[in-house]
PDB file of N, CA and C in Angstrom:
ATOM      1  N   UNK A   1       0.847  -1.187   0.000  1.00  0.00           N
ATOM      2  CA  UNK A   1       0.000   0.000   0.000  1.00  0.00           C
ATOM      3  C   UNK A   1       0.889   1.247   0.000  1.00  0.00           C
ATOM      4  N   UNK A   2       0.847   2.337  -0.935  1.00  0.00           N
ATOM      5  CA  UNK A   2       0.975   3.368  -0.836  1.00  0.00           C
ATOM      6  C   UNK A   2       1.175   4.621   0.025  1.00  0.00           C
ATOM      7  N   UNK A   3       2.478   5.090   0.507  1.00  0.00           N
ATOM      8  CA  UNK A   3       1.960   5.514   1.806  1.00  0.00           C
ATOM      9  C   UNK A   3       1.245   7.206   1.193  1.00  0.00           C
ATOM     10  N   UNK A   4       0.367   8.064   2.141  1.00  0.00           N
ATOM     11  CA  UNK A   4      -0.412   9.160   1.501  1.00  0.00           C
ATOM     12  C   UNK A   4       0.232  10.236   1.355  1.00  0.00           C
ATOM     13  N   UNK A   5       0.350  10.767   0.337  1.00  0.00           N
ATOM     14  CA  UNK A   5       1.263  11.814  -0.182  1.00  0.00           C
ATOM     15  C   UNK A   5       2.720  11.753  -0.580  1.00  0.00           C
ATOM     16  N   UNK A   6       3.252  10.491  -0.772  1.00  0.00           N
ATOM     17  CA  UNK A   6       4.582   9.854  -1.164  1.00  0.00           C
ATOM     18  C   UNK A   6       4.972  10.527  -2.394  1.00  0.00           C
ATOM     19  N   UNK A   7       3.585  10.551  -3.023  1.00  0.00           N
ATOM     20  CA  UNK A   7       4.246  10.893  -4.560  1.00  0.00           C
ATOM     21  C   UNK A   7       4.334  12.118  -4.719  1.00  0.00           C
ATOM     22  N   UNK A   8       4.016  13.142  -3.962  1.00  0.00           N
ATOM     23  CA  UNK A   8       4.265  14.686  -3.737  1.00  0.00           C
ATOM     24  C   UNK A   8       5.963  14.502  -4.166  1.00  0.00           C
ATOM     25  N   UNK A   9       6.916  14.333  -3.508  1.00  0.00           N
ATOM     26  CA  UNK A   9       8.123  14.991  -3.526  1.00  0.00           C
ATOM     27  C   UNK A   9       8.424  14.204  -4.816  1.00  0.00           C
ATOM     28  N   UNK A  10       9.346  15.322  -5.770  1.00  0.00           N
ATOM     29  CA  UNK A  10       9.907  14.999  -7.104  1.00  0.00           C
ATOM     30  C   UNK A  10      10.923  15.676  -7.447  1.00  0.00           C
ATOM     31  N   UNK A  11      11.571  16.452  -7.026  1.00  0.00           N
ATOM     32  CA  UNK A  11      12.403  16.918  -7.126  1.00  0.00           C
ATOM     33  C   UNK A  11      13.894  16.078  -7.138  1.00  0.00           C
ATOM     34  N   UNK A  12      14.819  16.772  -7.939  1.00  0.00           N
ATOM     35  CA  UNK A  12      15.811  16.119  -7.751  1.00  0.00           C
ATOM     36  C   UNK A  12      16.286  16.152  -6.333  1.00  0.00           C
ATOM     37  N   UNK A  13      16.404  17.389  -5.909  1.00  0.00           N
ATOM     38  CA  UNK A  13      16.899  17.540  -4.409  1.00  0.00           C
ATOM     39  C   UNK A  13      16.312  17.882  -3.534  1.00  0.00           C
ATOM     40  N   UNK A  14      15.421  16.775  -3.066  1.00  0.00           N
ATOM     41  CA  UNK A  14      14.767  16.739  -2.001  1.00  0.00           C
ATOM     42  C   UNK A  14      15.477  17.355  -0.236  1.00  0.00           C
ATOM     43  N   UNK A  15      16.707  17.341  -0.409  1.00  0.00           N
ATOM     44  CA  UNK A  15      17.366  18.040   0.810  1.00  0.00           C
ATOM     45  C   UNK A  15      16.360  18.855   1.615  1.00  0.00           C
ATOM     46  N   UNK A  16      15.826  20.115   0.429  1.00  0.00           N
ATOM     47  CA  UNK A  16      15.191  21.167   1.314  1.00  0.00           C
ATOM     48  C   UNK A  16      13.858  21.447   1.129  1.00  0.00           C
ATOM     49  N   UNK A  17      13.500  20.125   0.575  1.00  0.00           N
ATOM     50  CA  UNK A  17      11.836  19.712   0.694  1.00  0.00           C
ATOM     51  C   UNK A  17      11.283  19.286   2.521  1.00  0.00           C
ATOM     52  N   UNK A  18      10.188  20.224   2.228  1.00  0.00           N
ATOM     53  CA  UNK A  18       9.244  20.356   3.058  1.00  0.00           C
ATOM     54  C   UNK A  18       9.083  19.001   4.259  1.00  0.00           C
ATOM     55  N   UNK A  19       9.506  18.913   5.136  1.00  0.00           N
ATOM     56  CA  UNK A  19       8.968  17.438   5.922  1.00  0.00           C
ATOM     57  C   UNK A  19       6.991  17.546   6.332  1.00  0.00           C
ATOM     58  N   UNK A  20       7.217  16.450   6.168  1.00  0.00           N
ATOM     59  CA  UNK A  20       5.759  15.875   6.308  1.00  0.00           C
ATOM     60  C   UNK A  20       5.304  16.629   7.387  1.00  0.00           C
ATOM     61  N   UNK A  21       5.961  16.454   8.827  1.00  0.00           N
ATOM     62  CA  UNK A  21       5.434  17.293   9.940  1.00  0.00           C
ATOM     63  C   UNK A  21       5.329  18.825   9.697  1.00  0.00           C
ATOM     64  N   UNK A  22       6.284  19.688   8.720  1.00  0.00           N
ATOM     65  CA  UNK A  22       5.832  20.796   8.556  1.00  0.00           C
ATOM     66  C   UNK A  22       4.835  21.001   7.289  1.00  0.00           C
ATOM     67  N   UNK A  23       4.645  19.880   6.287  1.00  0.00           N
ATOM     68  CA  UNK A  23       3.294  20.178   5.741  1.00  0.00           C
ATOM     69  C   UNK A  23       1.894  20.491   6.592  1.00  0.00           C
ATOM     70  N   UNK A  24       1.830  19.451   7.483  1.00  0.00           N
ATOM     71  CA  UNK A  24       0.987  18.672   8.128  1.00  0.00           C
ATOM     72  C   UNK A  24       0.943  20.621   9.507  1.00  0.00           C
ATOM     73  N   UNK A  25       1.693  20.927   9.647  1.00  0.00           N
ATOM     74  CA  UNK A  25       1.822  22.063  10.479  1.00  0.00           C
ATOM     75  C   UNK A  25       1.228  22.900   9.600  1.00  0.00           C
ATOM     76  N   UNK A  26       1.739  23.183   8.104  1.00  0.00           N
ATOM     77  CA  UNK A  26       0.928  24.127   7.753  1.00  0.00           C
ATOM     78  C   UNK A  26      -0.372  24.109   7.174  1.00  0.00           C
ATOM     79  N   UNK A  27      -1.024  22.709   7.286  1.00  0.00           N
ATOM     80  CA  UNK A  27      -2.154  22.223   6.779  1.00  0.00           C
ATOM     81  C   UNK A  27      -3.044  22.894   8.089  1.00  0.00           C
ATOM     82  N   UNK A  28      -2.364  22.583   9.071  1.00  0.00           N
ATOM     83  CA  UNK A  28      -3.707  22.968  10.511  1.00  0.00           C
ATOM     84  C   UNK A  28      -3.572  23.962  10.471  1.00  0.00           C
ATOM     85  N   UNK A  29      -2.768  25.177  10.392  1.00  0.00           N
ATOM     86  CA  UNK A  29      -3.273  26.328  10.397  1.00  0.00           C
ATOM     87  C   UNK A  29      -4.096  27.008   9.415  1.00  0.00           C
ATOM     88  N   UNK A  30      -4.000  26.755   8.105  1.00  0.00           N
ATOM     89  CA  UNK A  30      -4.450  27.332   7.037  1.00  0.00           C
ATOM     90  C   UNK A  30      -6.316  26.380   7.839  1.00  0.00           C
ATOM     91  N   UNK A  31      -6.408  25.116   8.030  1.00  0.00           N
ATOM     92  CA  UNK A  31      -7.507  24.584   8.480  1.00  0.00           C
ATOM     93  C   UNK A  31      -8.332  25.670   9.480  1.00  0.00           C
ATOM     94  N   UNK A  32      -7.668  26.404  10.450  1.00  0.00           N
ATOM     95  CA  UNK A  32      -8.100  26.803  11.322  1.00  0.00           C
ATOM     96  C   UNK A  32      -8.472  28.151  10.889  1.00  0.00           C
ATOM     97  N   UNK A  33      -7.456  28.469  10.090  1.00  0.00           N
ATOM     98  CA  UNK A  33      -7.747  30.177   9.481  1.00  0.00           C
ATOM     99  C   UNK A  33      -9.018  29.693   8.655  1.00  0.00           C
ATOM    100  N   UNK A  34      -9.464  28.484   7.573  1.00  0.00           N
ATOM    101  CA  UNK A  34     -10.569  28.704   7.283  1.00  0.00           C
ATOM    102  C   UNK A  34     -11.672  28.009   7.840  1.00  0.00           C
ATOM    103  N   UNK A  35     -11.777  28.325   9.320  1.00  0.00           N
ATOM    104  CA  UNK A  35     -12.680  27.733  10.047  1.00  0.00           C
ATOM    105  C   UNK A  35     -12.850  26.392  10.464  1.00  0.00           C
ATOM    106  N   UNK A  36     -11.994  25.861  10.440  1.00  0.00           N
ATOM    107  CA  UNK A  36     -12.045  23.975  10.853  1.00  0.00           C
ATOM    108  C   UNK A  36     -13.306  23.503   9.856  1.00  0.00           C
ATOM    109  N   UNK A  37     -13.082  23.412   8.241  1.00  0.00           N
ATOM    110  CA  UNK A  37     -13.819  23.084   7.874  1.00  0.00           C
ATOM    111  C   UNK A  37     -13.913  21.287   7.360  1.00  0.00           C
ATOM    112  N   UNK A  38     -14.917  20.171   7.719  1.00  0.00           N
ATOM    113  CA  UNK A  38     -14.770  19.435   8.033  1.00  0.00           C
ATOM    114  C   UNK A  38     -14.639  18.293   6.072  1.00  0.00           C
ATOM    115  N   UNK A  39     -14.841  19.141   5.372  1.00  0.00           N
ATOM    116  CA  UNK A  39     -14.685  18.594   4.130  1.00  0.00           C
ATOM    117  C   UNK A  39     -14.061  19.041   3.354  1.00  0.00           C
ATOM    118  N   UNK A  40     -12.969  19.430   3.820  1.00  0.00           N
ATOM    119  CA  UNK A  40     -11.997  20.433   3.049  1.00  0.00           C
ATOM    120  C   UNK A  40     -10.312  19.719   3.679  1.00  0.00           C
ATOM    121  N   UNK A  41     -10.114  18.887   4.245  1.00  0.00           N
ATOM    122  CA  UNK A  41      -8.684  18.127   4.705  1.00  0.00           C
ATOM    123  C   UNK A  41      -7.694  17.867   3.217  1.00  0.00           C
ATOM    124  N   UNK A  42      -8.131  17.326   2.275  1.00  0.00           N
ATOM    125  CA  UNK A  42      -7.315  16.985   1.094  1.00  0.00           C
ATOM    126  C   UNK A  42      -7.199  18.447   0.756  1.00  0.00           C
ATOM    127  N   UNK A  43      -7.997  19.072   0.372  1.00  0.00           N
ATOM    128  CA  UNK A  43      -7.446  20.441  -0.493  1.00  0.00           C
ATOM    129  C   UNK A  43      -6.567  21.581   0.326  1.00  0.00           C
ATOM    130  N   UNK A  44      -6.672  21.354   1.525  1.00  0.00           N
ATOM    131  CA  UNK A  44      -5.723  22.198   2.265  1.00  0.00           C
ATOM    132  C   UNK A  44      -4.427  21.360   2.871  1.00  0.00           C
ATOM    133  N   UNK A  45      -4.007  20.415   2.524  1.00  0.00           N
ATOM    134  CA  UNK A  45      -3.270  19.812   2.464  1.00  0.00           C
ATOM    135  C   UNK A  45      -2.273  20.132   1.429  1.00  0.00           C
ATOM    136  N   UNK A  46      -3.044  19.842   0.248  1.00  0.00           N
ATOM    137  CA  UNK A  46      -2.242  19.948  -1.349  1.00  0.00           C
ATOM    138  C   UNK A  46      -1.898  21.391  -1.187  1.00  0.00           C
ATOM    139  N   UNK A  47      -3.095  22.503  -0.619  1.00  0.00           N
ATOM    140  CA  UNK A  47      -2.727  23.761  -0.653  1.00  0.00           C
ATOM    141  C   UNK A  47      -1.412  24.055   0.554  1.00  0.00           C
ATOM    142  N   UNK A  48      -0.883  23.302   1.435  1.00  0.00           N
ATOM    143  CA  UNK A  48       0.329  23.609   2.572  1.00  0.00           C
ATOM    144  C   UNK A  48       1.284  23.171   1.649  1.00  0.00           C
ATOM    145  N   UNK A  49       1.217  21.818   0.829  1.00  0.00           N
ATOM    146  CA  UNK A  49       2.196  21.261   0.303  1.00  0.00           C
ATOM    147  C   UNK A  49       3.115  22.268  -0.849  1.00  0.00           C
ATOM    148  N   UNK A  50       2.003  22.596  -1.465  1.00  0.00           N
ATOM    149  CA  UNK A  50       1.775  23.526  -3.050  1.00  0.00           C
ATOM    150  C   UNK A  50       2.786  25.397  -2.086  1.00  0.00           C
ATOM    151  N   UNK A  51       2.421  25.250  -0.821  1.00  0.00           N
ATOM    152  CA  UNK A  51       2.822  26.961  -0.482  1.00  0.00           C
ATOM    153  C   UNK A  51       4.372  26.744   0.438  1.00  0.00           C
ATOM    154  N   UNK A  52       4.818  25.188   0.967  1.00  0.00           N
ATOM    155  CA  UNK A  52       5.671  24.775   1.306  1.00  0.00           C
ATOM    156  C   UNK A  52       6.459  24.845   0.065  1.00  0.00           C
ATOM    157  N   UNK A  53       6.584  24.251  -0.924  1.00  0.00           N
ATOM    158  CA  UNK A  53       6.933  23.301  -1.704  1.00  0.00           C
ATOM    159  C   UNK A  53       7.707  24.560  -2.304  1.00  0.00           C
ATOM    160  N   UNK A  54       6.763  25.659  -2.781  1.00  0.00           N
ATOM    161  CA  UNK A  54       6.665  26.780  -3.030  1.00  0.00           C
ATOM    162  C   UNK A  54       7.951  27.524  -2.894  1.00  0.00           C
ATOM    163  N   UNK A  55       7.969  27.796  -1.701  1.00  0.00           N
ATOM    164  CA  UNK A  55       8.971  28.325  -0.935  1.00  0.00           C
ATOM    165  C   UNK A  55      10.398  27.762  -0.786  1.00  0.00           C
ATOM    166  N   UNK A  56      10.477  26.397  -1.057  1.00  0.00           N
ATOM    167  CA  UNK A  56      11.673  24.987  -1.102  1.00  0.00           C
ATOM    168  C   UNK A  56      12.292  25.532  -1.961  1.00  0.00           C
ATOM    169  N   UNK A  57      11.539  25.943  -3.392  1.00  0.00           N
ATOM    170  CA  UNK A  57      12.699  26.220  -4.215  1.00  0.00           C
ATOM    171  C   UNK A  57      13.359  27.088  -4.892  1.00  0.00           C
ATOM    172  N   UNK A  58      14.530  26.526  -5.134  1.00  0.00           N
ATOM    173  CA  UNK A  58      15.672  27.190  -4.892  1.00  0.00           C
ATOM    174  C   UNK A  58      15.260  28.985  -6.602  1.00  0.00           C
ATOM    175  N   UNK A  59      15.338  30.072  -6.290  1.00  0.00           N
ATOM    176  CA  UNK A  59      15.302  30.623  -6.812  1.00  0.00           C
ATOM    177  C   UNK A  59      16.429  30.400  -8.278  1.00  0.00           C
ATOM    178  N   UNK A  60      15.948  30.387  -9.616  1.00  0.00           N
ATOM    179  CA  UNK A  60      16.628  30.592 -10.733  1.00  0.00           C
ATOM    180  C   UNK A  60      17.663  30.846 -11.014  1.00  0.00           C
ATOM    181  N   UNK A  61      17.211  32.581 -10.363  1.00  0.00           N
ATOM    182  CA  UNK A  61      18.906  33.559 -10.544  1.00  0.00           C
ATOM    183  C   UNK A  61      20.159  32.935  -9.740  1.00  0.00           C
ATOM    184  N   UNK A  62      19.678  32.376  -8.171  1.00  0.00           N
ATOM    185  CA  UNK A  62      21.041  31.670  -7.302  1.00  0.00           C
ATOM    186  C   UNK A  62      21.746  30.383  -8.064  1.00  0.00           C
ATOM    187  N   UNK A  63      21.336  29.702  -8.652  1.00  0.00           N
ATOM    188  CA  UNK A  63      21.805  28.668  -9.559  1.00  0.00           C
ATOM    189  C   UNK A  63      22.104  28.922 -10.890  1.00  0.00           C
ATOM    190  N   UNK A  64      21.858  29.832 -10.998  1.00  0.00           N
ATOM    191  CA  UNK A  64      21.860  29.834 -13.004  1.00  0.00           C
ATOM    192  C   UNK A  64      23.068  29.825 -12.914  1.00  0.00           C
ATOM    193  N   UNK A  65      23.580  29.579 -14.103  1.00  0.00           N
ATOM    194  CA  UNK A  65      25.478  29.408 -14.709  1.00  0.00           C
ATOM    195  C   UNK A  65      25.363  31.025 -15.014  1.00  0.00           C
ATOM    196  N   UNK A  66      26.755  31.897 -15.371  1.00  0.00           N
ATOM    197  CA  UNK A  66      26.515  33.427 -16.079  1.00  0.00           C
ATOM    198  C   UNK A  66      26.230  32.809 -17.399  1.00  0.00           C
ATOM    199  N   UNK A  67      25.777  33.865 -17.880  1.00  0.00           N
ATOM    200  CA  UNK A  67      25.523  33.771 -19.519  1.00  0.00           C
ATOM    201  C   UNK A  67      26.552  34.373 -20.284  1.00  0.00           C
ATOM    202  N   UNK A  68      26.491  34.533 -21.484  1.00  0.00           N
ATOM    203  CA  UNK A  68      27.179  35.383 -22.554  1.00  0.00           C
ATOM    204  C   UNK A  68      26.147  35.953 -22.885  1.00  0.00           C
ATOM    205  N   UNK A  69      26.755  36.505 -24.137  1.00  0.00           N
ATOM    206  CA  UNK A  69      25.517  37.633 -25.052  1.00  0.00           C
ATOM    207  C   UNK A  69      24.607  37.144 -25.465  1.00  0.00           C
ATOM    208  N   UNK A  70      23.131  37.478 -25.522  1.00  0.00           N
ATOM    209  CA  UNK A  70      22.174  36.468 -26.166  1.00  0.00           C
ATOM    210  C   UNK A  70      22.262  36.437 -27.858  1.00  0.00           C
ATOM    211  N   UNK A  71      22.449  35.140 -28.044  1.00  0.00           N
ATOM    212  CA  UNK A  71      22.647  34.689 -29.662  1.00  0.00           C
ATOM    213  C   UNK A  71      20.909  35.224 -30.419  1.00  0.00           C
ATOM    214  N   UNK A  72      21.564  35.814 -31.232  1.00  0.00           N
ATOM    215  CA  UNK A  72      20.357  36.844 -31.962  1.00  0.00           C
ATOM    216  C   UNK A  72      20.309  35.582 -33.490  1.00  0.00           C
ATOM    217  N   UNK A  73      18.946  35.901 -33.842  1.00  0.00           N
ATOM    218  CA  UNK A  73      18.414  34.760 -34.925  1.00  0.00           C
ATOM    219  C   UNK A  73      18.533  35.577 -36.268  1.00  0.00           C
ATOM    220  N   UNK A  74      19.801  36.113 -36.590  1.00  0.00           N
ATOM    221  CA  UNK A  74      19.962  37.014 -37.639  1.00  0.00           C
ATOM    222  C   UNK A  74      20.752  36.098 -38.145  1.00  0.00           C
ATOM    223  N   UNK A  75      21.118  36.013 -39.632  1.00  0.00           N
ATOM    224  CA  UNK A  75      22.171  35.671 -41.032  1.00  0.00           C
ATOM    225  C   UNK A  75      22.885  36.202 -40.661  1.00  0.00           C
ATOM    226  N   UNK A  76      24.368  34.820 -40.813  1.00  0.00           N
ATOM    227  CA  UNK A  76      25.374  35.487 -40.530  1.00  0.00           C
ATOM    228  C   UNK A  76      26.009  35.328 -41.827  1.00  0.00           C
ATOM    229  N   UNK A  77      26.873  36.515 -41.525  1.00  0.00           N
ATOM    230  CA  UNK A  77      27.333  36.720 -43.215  1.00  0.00           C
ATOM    231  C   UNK A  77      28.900  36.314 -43.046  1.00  0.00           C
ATOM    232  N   UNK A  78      29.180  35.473 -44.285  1.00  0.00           N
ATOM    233  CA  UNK A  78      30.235  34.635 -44.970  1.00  0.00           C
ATOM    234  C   UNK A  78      31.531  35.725 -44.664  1.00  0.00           C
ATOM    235  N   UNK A  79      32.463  35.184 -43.972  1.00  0.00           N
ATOM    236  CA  UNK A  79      33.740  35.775 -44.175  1.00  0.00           C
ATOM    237  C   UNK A  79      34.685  35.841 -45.128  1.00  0.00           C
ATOM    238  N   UNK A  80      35.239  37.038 -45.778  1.00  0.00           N
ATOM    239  CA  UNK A  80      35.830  37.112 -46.778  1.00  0.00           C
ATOM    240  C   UNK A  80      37.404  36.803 -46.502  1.00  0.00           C
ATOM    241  N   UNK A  81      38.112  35.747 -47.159  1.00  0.00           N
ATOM    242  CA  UNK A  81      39.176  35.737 -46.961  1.00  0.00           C
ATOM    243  C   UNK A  81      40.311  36.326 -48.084  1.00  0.00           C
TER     244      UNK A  81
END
């Protein structure tokens, strides 16, 4: 059997993915902010996971390699020797 919510994490580097106990932490509060509502447990779940998960990763700009100049989609013209 499947354990519940296993297949959430996908990332390559799970290191600074969310633990279950702090999903599960931010599931009860968001629960409580919208009133302890009693048919609403899965979607505020996915919604702690989705605002955890969120936050896990790692911004673009901190990892990107530098670039060079951006290669422009113009004809390049034949060098004369």
């Amino acid at each position: 059997m499947q354990e519940p919510h296993s297949h959430i994490i996908s990332t390559d580097d799970t290191k600074h993915a969310p633990l279950h106990n702090d999903i599960a932490q931010c599931a009860q509060e968001l629960w409580v902010q919208y009133g302890k509502p009693a048919d609403r447990d899965l979607a505020i779940w996915l919604e702690a996971e989705h605002k955890l998960f969120s936050a896990a990763e790692p911004s673009p700009a901190k990892h990107a390699e530098p670039t060079s100049t951006p290669v422009r989609n113009k004809p390049v013209k034949a060098a004369r020797h």
